[in-house]
C-alpha atoms as a PDB file:
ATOM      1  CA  UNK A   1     -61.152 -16.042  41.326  1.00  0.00           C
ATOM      2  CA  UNK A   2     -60.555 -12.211  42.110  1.00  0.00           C
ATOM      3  CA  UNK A   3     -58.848 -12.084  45.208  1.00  0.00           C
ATOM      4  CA  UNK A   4     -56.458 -14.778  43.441  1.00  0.00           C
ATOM      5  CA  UNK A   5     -55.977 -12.791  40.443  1.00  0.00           C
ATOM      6  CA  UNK A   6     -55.662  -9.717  43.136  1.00  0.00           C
ATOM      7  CA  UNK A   7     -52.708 -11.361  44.769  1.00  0.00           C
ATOM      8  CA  UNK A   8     -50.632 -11.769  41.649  1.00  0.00           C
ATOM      9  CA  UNK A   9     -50.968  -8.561  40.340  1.00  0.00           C
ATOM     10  CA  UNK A  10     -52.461  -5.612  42.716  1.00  0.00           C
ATOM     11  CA  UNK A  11     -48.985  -4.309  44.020  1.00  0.00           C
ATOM     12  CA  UNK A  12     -45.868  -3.399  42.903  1.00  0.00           C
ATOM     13  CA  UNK A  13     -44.208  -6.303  44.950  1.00  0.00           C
ATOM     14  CA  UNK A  14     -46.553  -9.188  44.777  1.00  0.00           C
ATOM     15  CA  UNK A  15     -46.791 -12.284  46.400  1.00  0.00           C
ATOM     16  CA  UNK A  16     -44.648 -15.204  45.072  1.00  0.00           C
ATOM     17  CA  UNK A  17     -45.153 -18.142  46.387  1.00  0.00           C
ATOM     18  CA  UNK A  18     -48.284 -19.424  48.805  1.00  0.00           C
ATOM     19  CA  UNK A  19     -47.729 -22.776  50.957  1.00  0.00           C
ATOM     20  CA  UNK A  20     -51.074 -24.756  51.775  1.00  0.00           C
ATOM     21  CA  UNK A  21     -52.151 -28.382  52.486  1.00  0.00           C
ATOM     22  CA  UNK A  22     -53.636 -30.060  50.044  1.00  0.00           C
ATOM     23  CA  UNK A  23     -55.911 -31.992  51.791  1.00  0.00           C
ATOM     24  CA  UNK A  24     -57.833 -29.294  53.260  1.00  0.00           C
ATOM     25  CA  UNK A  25     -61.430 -28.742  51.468  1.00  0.00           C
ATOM     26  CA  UNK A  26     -60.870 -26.971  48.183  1.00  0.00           C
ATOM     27  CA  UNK A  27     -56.991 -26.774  48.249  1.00  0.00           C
ATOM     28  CA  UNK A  28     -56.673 -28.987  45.375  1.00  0.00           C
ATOM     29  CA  UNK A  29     -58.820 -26.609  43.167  1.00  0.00           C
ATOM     30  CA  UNK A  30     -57.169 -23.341  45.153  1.00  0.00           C
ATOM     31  CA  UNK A  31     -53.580 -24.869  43.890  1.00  0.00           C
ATOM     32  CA  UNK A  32     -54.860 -24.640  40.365  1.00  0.00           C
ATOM     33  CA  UNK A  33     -56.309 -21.153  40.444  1.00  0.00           C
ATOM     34  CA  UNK A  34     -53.212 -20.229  42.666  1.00  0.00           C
ATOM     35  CA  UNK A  35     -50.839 -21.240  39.760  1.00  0.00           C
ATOM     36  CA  UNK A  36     -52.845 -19.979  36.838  1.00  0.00           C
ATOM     37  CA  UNK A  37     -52.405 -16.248  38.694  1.00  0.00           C
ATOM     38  CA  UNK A  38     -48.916 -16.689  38.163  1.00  0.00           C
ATOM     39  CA  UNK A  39     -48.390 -17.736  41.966  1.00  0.00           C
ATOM     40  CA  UNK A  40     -45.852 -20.069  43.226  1.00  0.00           C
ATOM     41  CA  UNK A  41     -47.857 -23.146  45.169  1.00  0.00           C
ATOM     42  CA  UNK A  42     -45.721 -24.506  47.638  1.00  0.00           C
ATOM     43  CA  UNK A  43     -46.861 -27.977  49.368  1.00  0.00           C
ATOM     44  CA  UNK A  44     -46.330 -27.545  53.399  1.00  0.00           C
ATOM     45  CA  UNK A  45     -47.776 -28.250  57.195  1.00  0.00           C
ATOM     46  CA  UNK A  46     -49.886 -31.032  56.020  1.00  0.00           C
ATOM     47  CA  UNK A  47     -51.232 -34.437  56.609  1.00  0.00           C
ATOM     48  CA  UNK A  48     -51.857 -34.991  53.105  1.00  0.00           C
ATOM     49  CA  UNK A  49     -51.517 -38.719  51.674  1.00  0.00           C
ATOM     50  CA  UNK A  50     -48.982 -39.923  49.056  1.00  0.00           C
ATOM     51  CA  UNK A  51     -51.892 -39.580  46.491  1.00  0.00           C
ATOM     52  CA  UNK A  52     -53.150 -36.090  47.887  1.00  0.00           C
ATOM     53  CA  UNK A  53     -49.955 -34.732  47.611  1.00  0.00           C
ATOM     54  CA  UNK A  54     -49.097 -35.945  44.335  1.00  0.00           C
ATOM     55  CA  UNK A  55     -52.705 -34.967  42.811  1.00  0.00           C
ATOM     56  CA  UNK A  56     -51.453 -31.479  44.021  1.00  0.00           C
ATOM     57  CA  UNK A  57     -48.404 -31.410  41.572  1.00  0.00           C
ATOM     58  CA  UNK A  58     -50.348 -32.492  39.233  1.00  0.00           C
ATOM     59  CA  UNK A  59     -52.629 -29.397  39.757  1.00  0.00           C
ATOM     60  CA  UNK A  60     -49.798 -26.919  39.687  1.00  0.00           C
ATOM     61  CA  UNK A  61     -47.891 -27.217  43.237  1.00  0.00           C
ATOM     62  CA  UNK A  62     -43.710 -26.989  42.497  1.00  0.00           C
ATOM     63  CA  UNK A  63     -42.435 -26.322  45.823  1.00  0.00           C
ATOM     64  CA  UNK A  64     -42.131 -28.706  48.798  1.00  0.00           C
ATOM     65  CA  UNK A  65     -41.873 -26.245  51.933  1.00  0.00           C
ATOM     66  CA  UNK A  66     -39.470 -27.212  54.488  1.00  0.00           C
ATOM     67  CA  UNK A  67     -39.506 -30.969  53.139  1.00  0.00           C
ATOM     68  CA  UNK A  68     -40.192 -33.434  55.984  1.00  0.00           C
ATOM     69  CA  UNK A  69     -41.076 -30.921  58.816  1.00  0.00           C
ATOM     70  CA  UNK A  70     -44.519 -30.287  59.345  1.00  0.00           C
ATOM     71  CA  UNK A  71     -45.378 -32.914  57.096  1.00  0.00           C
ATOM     72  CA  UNK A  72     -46.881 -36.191  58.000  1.00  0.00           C
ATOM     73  CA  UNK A  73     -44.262 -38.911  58.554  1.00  0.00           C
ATOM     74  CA  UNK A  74     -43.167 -41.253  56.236  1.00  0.00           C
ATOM     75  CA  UNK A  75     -44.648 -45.367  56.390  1.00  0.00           C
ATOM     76  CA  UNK A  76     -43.641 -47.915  54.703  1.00  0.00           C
ATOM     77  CA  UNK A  77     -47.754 -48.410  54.239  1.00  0.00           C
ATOM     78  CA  UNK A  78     -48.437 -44.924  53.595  1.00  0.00           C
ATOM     79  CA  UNK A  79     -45.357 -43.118  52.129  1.00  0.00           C
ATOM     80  CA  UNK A  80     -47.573 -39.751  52.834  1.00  0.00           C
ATOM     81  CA  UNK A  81     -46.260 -36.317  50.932  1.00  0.00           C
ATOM     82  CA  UNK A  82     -42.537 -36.641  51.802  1.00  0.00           C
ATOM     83  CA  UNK A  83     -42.089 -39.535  49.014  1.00  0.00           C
ATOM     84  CA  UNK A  84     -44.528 -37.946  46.393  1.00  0.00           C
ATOM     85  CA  UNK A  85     -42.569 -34.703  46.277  1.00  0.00           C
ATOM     86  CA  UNK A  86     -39.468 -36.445  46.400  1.00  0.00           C
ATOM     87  CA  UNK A  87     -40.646 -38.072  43.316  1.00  0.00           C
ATOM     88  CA  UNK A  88     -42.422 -35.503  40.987  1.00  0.00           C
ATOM     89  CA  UNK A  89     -39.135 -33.992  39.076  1.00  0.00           C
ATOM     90  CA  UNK A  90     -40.959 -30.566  38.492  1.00  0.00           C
ATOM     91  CA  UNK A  91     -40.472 -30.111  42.503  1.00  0.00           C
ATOM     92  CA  UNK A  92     -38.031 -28.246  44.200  1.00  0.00           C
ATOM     93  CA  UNK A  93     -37.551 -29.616  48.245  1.00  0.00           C
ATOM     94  CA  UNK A  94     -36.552 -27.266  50.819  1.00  0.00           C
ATOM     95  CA  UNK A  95     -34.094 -28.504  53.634  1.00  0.00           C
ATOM     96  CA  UNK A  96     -34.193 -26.798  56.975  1.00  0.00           C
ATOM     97  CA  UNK A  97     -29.924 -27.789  57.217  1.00  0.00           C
ATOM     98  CA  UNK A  98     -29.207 -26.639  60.667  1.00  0.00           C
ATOM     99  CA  UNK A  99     -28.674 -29.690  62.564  1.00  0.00           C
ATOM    100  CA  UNK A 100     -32.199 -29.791  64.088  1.00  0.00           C
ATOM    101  CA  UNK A 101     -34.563 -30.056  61.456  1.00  0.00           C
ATOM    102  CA  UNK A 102     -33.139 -32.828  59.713  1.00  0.00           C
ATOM    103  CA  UNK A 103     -30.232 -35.459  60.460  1.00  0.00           C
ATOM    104  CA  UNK A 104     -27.239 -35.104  58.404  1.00  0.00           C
ATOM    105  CA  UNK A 105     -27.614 -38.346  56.567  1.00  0.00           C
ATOM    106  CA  UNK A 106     -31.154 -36.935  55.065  1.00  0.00           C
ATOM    107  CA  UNK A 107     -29.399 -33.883  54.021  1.00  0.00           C
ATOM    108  CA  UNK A 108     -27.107 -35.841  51.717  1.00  0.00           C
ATOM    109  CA  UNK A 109     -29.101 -38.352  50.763  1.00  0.00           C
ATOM    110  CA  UNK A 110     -31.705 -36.040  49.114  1.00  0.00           C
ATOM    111  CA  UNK A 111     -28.979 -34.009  47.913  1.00  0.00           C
ATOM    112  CA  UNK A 112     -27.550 -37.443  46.054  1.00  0.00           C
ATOM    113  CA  UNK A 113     -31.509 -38.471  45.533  1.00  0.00           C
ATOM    114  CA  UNK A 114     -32.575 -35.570  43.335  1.00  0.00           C
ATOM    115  CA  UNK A 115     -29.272 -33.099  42.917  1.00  0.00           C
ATOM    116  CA  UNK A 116     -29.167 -29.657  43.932  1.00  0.00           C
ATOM    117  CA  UNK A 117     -31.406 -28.784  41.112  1.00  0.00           C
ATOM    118  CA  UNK A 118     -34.382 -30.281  42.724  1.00  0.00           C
ATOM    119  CA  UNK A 119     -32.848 -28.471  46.424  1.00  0.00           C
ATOM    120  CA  UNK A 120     -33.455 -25.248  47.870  1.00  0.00           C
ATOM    121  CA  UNK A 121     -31.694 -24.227  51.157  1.00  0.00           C
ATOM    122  CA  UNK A 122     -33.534 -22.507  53.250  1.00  0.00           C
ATOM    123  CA  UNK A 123     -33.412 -20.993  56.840  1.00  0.00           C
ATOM    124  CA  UNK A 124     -36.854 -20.888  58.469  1.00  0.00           C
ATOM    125  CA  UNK A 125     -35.233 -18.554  60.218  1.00  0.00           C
ATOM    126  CA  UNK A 126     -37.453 -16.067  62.636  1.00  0.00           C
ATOM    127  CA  UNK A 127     -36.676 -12.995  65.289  1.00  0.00           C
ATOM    128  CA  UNK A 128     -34.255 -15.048  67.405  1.00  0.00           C
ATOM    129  CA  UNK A 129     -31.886 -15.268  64.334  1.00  0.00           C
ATOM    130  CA  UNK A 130     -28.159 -13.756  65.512  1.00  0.00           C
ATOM    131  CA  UNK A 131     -29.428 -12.836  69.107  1.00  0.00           C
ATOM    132  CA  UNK A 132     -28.825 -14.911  72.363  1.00  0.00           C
ATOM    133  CA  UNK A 133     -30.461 -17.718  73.881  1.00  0.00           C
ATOM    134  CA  UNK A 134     -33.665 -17.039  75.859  1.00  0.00           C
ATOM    135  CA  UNK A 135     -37.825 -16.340  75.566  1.00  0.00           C
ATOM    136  CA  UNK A 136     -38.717 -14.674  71.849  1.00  0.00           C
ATOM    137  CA  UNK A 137     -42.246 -14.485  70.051  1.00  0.00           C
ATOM    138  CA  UNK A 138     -43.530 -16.367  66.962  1.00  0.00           C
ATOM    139  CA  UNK A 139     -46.750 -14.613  66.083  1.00  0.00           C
ATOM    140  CA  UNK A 140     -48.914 -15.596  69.197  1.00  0.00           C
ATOM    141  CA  UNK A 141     -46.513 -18.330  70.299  1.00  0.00           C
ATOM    142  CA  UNK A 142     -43.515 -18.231  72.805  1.00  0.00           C
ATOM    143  CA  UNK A 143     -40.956 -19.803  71.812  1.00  0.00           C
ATOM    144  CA  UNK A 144     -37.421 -20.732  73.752  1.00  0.00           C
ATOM    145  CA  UNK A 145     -34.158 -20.663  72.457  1.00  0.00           C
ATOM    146  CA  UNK A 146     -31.429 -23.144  73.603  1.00  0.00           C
ATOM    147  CA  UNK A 147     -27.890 -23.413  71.895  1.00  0.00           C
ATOM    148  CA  UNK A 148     -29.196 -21.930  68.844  1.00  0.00           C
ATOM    149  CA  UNK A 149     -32.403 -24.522  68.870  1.00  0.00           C
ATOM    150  CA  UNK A 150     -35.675 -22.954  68.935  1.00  0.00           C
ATOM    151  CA  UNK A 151     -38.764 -24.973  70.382  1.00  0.00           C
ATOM    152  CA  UNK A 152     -42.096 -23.980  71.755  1.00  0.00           C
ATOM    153  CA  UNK A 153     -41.677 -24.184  75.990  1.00  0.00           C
ATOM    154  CA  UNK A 154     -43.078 -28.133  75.909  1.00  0.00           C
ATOM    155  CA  UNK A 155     -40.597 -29.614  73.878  1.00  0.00           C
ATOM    156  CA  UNK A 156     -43.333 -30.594  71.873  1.00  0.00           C
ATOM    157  CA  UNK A 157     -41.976 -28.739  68.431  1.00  0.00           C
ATOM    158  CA  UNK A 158     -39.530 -27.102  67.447  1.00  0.00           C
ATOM    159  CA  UNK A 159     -40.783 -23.601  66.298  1.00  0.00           C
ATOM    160  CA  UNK A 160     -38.473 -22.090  63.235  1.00  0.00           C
ATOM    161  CA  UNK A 161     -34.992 -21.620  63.321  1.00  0.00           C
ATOM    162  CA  UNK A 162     -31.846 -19.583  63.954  1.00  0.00           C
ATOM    163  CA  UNK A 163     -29.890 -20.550  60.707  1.00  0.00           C
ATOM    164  CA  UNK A 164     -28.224 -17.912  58.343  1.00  0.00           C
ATOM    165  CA  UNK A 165     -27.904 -19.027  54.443  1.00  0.00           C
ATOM    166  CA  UNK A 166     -24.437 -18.993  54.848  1.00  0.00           C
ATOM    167  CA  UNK A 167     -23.957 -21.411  57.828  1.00  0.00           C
ATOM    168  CA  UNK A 168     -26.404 -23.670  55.641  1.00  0.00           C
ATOM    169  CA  UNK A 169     -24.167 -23.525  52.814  1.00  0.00           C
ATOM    170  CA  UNK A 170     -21.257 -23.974  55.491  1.00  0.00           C
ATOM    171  CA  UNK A 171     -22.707 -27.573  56.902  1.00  0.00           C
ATOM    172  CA  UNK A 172     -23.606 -28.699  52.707  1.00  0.00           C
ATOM    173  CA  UNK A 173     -20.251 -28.325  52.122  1.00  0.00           C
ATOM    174  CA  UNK A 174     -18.176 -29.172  55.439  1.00  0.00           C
ATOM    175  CA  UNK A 175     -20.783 -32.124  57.289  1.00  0.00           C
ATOM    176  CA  UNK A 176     -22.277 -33.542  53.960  1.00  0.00           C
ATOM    177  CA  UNK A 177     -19.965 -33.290  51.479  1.00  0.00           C
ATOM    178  CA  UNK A 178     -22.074 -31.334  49.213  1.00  0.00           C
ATOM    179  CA  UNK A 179     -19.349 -29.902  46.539  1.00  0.00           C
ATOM    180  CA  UNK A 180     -19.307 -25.900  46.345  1.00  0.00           C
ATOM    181  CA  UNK A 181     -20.967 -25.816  43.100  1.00  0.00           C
ATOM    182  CA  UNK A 182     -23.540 -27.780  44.462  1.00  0.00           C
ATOM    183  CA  UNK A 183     -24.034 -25.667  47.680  1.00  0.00           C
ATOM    184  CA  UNK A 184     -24.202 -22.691  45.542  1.00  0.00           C
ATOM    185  CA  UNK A 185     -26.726 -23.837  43.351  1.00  0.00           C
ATOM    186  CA  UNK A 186     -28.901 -25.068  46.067  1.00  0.00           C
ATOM    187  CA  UNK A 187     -28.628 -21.520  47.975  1.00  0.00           C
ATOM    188  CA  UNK A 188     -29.069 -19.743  45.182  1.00  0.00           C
ATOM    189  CA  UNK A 189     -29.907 -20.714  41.556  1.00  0.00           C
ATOM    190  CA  UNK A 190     -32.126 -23.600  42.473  1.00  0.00           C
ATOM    191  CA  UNK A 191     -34.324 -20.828  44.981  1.00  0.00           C
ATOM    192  CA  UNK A 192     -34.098 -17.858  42.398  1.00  0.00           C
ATOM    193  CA  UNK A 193     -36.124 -20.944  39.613  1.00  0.00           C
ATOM    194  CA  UNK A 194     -38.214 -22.136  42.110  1.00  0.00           C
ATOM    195  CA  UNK A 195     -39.682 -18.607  42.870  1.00  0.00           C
ATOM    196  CA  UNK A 196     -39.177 -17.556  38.647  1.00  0.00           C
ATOM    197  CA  UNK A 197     -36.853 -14.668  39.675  1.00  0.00           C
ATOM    198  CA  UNK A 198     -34.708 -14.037  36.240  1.00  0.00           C
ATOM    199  CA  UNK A 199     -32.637 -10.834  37.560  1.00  0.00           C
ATOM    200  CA  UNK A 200     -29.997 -13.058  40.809  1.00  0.00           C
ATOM    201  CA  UNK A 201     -29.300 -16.740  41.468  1.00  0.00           C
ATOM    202  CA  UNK A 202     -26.622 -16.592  38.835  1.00  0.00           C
ATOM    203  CA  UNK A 203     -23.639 -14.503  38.043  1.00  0.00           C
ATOM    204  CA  UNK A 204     -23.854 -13.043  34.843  1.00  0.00           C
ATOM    205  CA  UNK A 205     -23.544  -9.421  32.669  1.00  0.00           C
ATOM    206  CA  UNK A 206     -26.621  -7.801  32.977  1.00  0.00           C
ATOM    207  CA  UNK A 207     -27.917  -9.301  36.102  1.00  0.00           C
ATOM    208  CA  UNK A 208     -27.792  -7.449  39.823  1.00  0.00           C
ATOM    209  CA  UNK A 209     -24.516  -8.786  41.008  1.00  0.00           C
ATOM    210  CA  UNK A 210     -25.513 -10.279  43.978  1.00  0.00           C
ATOM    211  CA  UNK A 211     -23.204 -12.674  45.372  1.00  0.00           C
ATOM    212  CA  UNK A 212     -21.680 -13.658  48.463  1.00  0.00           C
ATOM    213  CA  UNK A 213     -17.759 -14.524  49.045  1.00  0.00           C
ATOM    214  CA  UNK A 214     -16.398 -17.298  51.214  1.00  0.00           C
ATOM    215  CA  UNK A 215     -13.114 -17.829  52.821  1.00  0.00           C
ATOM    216  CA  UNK A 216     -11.692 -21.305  52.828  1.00  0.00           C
ATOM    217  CA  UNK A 217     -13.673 -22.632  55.900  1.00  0.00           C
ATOM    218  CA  UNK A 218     -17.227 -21.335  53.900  1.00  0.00           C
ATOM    219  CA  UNK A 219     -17.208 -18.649  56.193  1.00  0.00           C
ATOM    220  CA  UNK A 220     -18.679 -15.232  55.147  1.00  0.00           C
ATOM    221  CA  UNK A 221     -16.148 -13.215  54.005  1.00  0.00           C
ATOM    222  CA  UNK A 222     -18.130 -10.630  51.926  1.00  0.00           C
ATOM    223  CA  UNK A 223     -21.236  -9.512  50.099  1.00  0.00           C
ATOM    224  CA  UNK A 224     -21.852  -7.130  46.931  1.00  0.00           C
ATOM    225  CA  UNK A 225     -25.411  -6.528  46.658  1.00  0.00           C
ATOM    226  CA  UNK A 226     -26.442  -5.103  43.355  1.00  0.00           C
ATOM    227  CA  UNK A 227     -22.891  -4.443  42.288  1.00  0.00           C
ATOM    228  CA  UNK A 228     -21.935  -2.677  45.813  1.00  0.00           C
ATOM    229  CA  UNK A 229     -19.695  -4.125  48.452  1.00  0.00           C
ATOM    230  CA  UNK A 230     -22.138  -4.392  51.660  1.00  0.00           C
ATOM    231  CA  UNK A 231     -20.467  -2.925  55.013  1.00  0.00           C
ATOM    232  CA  UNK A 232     -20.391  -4.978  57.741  1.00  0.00           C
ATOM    233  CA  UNK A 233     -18.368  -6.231  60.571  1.00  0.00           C
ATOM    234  CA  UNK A 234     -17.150  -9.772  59.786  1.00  0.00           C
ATOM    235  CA  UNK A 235     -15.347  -8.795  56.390  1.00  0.00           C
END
Protein backbone atom coordinates (compact mmCIF):
# COMPACT_ATOMS: atom_id res chain seq x y z
CA UNK A 1 0.00 0.00 0.00
CA UNK A 2 2.96 2.58 0.46
CA UNK A 3 4.58 2.80 -2.68
CA UNK A 4 0.84 3.35 -4.02
CA UNK A 5 0.07 5.96 -1.62
CA UNK A 6 3.87 7.22 -2.53
CA UNK A 7 2.92 7.67 -6.13
CA UNK A 8 -0.05 9.91 -5.55
CA UNK A 9 1.38 12.16 -3.30
CA UNK A 10 5.43 12.19 -2.87
CA UNK A 11 6.13 14.99 -5.54
CA UNK A 12 5.07 18.11 -6.50
CA UNK A 13 3.93 16.73 -9.99
CA UNK A 14 2.55 13.33 -9.37
CA UNK A 15 1.58 10.65 -11.41
CA UNK A 16 -1.95 10.74 -12.96
CA UNK A 17 -2.94 8.08 -14.56
CA UNK A 18 -1.27 4.27 -14.60
CA UNK A 19 -2.31 1.80 -17.60
CA UNK A 20 -2.11 -2.06 -16.67
CA UNK A 21 -3.80 -5.35 -17.74
CA UNK A 22 -6.12 -6.62 -15.74
CA UNK A 23 -5.59 -10.02 -16.12
CA UNK A 24 -2.19 -10.14 -14.88
CA UNK A 25 -1.90 -11.68 -11.14
CA UNK A 26 -3.04 -9.06 -8.68
CA UNK A 27 -4.03 -6.26 -11.18
CA UNK A 28 -7.55 -6.47 -10.26
CA UNK A 29 -6.73 -5.71 -6.53
CA UNK A 30 -3.68 -3.16 -7.76
CA UNK A 31 -6.65 -1.20 -9.81
CA UNK A 32 -8.44 -0.76 -6.53
CA UNK A 33 -5.56 0.42 -4.39
CA UNK A 34 -4.39 2.41 -7.57
CA UNK A 35 -7.73 4.40 -7.53
CA UNK A 36 -8.19 4.79 -3.82
CA UNK A 37 -4.54 6.84 -4.01
CA UNK A 38 -6.25 9.16 -6.09
CA UNK A 39 -4.61 7.58 -9.35
CA UNK A 40 -6.14 7.44 -12.68
CA UNK A 41 -6.36 3.43 -13.78
CA UNK A 42 -6.30 3.22 -17.31
CA UNK A 43 -7.19 -0.36 -18.96
CA UNK A 44 -4.39 -1.08 -21.85
CA UNK A 45 -1.92 -3.82 -23.70
CA UNK A 46 -3.96 -6.65 -22.53
CA UNK A 47 -5.50 -9.94 -23.26
CA UNK A 48 -8.01 -9.55 -20.71
CA UNK A 49 -11.61 -11.19 -21.31
CA UNK A 50 -14.94 -9.31 -21.64
CA UNK A 51 -15.52 -10.24 -17.91
CA UNK A 52 -11.82 -9.38 -16.77
CA UNK A 53 -12.05 -6.20 -18.18
CA UNK A 54 -15.31 -5.27 -16.98
CA UNK A 55 -14.55 -6.64 -13.26
CA UNK A 56 -11.74 -3.96 -13.64
CA UNK A 57 -14.24 -0.97 -13.97
CA UNK A 58 -15.94 -2.22 -11.52
CA UNK A 59 -12.78 -2.02 -9.28
CA UNK A 60 -11.98 1.54 -10.19
CA UNK A 61 -10.42 1.48 -13.92
CA UNK A 62 -12.02 4.78 -16.07
CA UNK A 63 -9.75 4.97 -18.88
CA UNK A 64 -9.50 2.66 -21.92
CA UNK A 65 -5.82 3.34 -23.31
CA UNK A 66 -5.52 3.53 -26.93
CA UNK A 67 -8.98 1.58 -27.35
CA UNK A 68 -8.57 -1.42 -29.68
CA UNK A 69 -4.71 -1.40 -30.10
CA UNK A 70 -2.88 -3.57 -27.99
CA UNK A 71 -5.91 -5.08 -26.86
CA UNK A 72 -7.10 -8.50 -27.66
CA UNK A 73 -9.39 -8.60 -30.71
CA UNK A 74 -12.86 -8.54 -30.71
CA UNK A 75 -15.13 -12.23 -31.32
CA UNK A 76 -18.30 -12.58 -31.76
CA UNK A 77 -17.70 -15.59 -28.94
CA UNK A 78 -15.53 -13.64 -26.82
CA UNK A 79 -16.20 -9.85 -27.20
CA UNK A 80 -12.75 -9.50 -25.02
CA UNK A 81 -12.05 -5.76 -23.38
CA UNK A 82 -12.83 -3.67 -26.50
CA UNK A 83 -16.79 -4.26 -25.97
CA UNK A 84 -16.70 -4.06 -22.06
CA UNK A 85 -15.15 -0.60 -22.10
CA UNK A 86 -17.20 0.41 -24.82
CA UNK A 87 -20.00 -0.40 -22.57
CA UNK A 88 -19.24 0.79 -18.94
CA UNK A 89 -20.47 4.67 -19.26
CA UNK A 90 -17.96 5.78 -16.46
CA UNK A 91 -15.14 5.05 -19.30
CA UNK A 92 -13.48 7.35 -21.35
CA UNK A 93 -11.88 5.45 -24.86
CA UNK A 94 -8.87 6.77 -26.40
CA UNK A 95 -8.60 6.74 -30.32
CA UNK A 96 -5.19 6.62 -31.88
CA UNK A 97 -7.01 8.88 -35.18
CA UNK A 98 -4.15 8.94 -37.55
CA UNK A 99 -5.15 6.73 -40.25
CA UNK A 100 -3.14 3.70 -39.01
CA UNK A 101 -4.35 2.78 -35.80
CA UNK A 102 -7.83 2.60 -36.56
CA UNK A 103 -10.02 2.70 -39.89
CA UNK A 104 -12.05 5.70 -40.34
CA UNK A 105 -15.37 4.00 -40.03
CA UNK A 106 -14.32 2.95 -36.21
CA UNK A 107 -13.46 6.46 -35.57
CA UNK A 108 -17.02 7.59 -36.22
CA UNK A 109 -18.77 4.93 -35.18
CA UNK A 110 -17.48 5.14 -31.55
CA UNK A 111 -17.72 8.73 -31.80
CA UNK A 112 -21.73 8.18 -32.72
CA UNK A 113 -21.58 4.95 -30.15
CA UNK A 114 -20.72 6.79 -26.95
CA UNK A 115 -20.31 10.80 -27.94
CA UNK A 116 -17.31 12.71 -27.46
CA UNK A 117 -17.90 12.66 -23.80
CA UNK A 118 -16.96 9.10 -23.47
CA UNK A 119 -13.73 10.06 -26.30
CA UNK A 120 -10.38 11.20 -25.72
CA UNK A 121 -8.04 11.96 -28.70
CA UNK A 122 -4.92 11.06 -28.29
CA UNK A 123 -1.54 10.89 -30.23
CA UNK A 124 0.66 8.02 -29.04
CA UNK A 125 2.92 10.03 -30.43
CA UNK A 126 6.90 9.25 -29.71
CA UNK A 127 10.53 10.84 -30.89
CA UNK A 128 9.78 10.51 -34.62
CA UNK A 129 6.88 13.05 -34.19
CA UNK A 130 7.57 16.20 -36.86
CA UNK A 131 10.96 14.69 -38.11
CA UNK A 132 11.51 12.69 -41.42
CA UNK A 133 11.09 9.26 -42.38
CA UNK A 134 13.84 6.79 -41.37
CA UNK A 135 15.39 4.45 -38.21
CA UNK A 136 14.34 6.14 -34.55
CA UNK A 137 14.35 4.41 -30.98
CA UNK A 138 11.40 3.37 -28.75
CA UNK A 139 13.00 2.54 -25.43
CA UNK A 140 15.04 -0.64 -26.46
CA UNK A 141 13.17 -1.08 -29.74
CA UNK A 142 13.99 0.22 -33.33
CA UNK A 143 11.48 1.34 -34.90
CA UNK A 144 11.05 2.55 -38.83
CA UNK A 145 9.25 5.30 -40.07
CA UNK A 146 7.48 5.24 -43.50
CA UNK A 147 5.09 8.10 -44.76
CA UNK A 148 4.49 9.17 -41.34
CA UNK A 149 3.70 5.29 -40.19
CA UNK A 150 5.81 3.99 -37.54
CA UNK A 151 6.32 0.07 -37.22
CA UNK A 152 8.92 -2.08 -35.61
CA UNK A 153 11.46 -3.35 -38.79
CA UNK A 154 9.12 -6.80 -39.23
CA UNK A 155 6.01 -5.33 -40.02
CA UNK A 156 4.84 -7.18 -37.25
CA UNK A 157 3.42 -3.89 -35.17
CA UNK A 158 3.15 -0.82 -35.52
CA UNK A 159 5.17 0.92 -32.68
CA UNK A 160 3.48 4.52 -31.60
CA UNK A 161 2.80 7.20 -33.76
CA UNK A 162 3.66 10.47 -35.50
CA UNK A 163 0.25 12.31 -34.95
CA UNK A 164 -0.01 15.95 -33.51
CA UNK A 165 -3.45 16.78 -31.51
CA UNK A 166 -4.21 19.07 -34.03
CA UNK A 167 -4.04 16.87 -37.20
CA UNK A 168 -6.29 14.47 -34.95
CA UNK A 169 -8.75 17.07 -34.47
CA UNK A 170 -8.16 17.91 -38.31
CA UNK A 171 -9.26 14.14 -39.60
CA UNK A 172 -12.53 14.22 -36.61
CA UNK A 173 -13.68 16.98 -38.27
CA UNK A 174 -12.70 16.77 -42.15
CA UNK A 175 -12.70 12.46 -42.74
CA UNK A 176 -15.42 11.64 -40.04
CA UNK A 177 -17.60 14.25 -39.80
CA UNK A 178 -17.12 14.79 -36.21
CA UNK A 179 -18.73 18.50 -35.69
CA UNK A 180 -16.13 21.13 -34.16
CA UNK A 181 -17.72 21.13 -30.87
CA UNK A 182 -17.38 17.63 -30.81
CA UNK A 183 -13.65 17.54 -31.88
CA UNK A 184 -12.98 20.04 -29.28
CA UNK A 185 -14.45 18.30 -26.58
CA UNK A 186 -12.83 15.09 -27.42
CA UNK A 187 -9.22 16.88 -27.60
CA UNK A 188 -9.72 18.65 -24.81
CA UNK A 189 -12.53 18.67 -22.19
CA UNK A 190 -13.23 14.99 -22.39
CA UNK A 191 -9.00 14.37 -21.64
CA UNK A 192 -8.74 17.29 -19.00
CA UNK A 193 -12.09 14.86 -16.92
CA UNK A 194 -10.62 11.81 -17.65
CA UNK A 195 -7.25 12.77 -15.94
CA UNK A 196 -9.48 15.22 -13.07
CA UNK A 197 -7.52 18.32 -14.24
CA UNK A 198 -10.02 21.37 -13.12
CA UNK A 199 -7.58 24.40 -14.20
CA UNK A 200 -7.75 23.72 -18.89
CA UNK A 201 -10.05 21.65 -21.11
CA UNK A 202 -12.50 24.49 -21.04
CA UNK A 203 -12.50 28.16 -21.70
CA UNK A 204 -13.55 30.02 -18.90
CA UNK A 205 -12.61 33.27 -16.36
CA UNK A 206 -10.36 32.05 -13.98
CA UNK A 207 -8.92 29.14 -15.76
CA UNK A 208 -5.23 29.15 -17.67
CA UNK A 209 -6.36 30.17 -21.07
CA UNK A 210 -5.11 27.53 -22.94
CA UNK A 211 -6.53 27.14 -26.24
CA UNK A 212 -5.62 26.53 -29.65
CA UNK A 213 -7.02 28.51 -32.90
CA UNK A 214 -7.89 26.97 -36.23
CA UNK A 215 -8.19 28.37 -39.64
CA UNK A 216 -11.00 27.15 -41.81
CA UNK A 217 -9.28 23.89 -43.05
CA UNK A 218 -8.63 22.92 -38.93
CA UNK A 219 -5.28 23.86 -39.52
CA UNK A 220 -3.18 25.36 -36.64
CA UNK A 221 -3.33 28.79 -36.80
CA UNK A 222 -2.33 29.75 -33.20
CA UNK A 223 -1.83 28.92 -29.55
CA UNK A 224 -2.11 31.07 -26.18
CA UNK A 225 -0.80 29.07 -23.46
CA UNK A 226 -1.69 30.38 -20.07
CA UNK A 227 -3.02 33.63 -21.43
CA UNK A 228 0.23 34.22 -23.78
CA UNK A 229 0.30 33.97 -27.53
CA UNK A 230 2.99 31.01 -28.17
CA UNK A 231 5.70 31.97 -30.98
CA UNK A 232 6.08 29.80 -33.59
CA UNK A 233 6.48 29.45 -37.25
CA UNK A 234 3.17 28.32 -38.79
CA UNK A 235 1.04 31.34 -37.34
Amino acid sequence: DAPIVDLATAHQDPIRMVTLAPELPGALDAVRKISDAGIVVAIGHTDATYDIAWAAVDAGATVATHLFNGMRPFHHREPGPTMALLRRPEVVVELIDDGYHLHTAIVSDIFEQVSSRRVALVTDAISATGMPDGPYELGNLTVIVKDGMAELPDHSSLAGSTLTMDKAFQRAVLEQGVSVVDAAQSTATTPARALKLTDVGIIEVGLRADFAVLDDDCALAGVMRKGEWVAGRSW
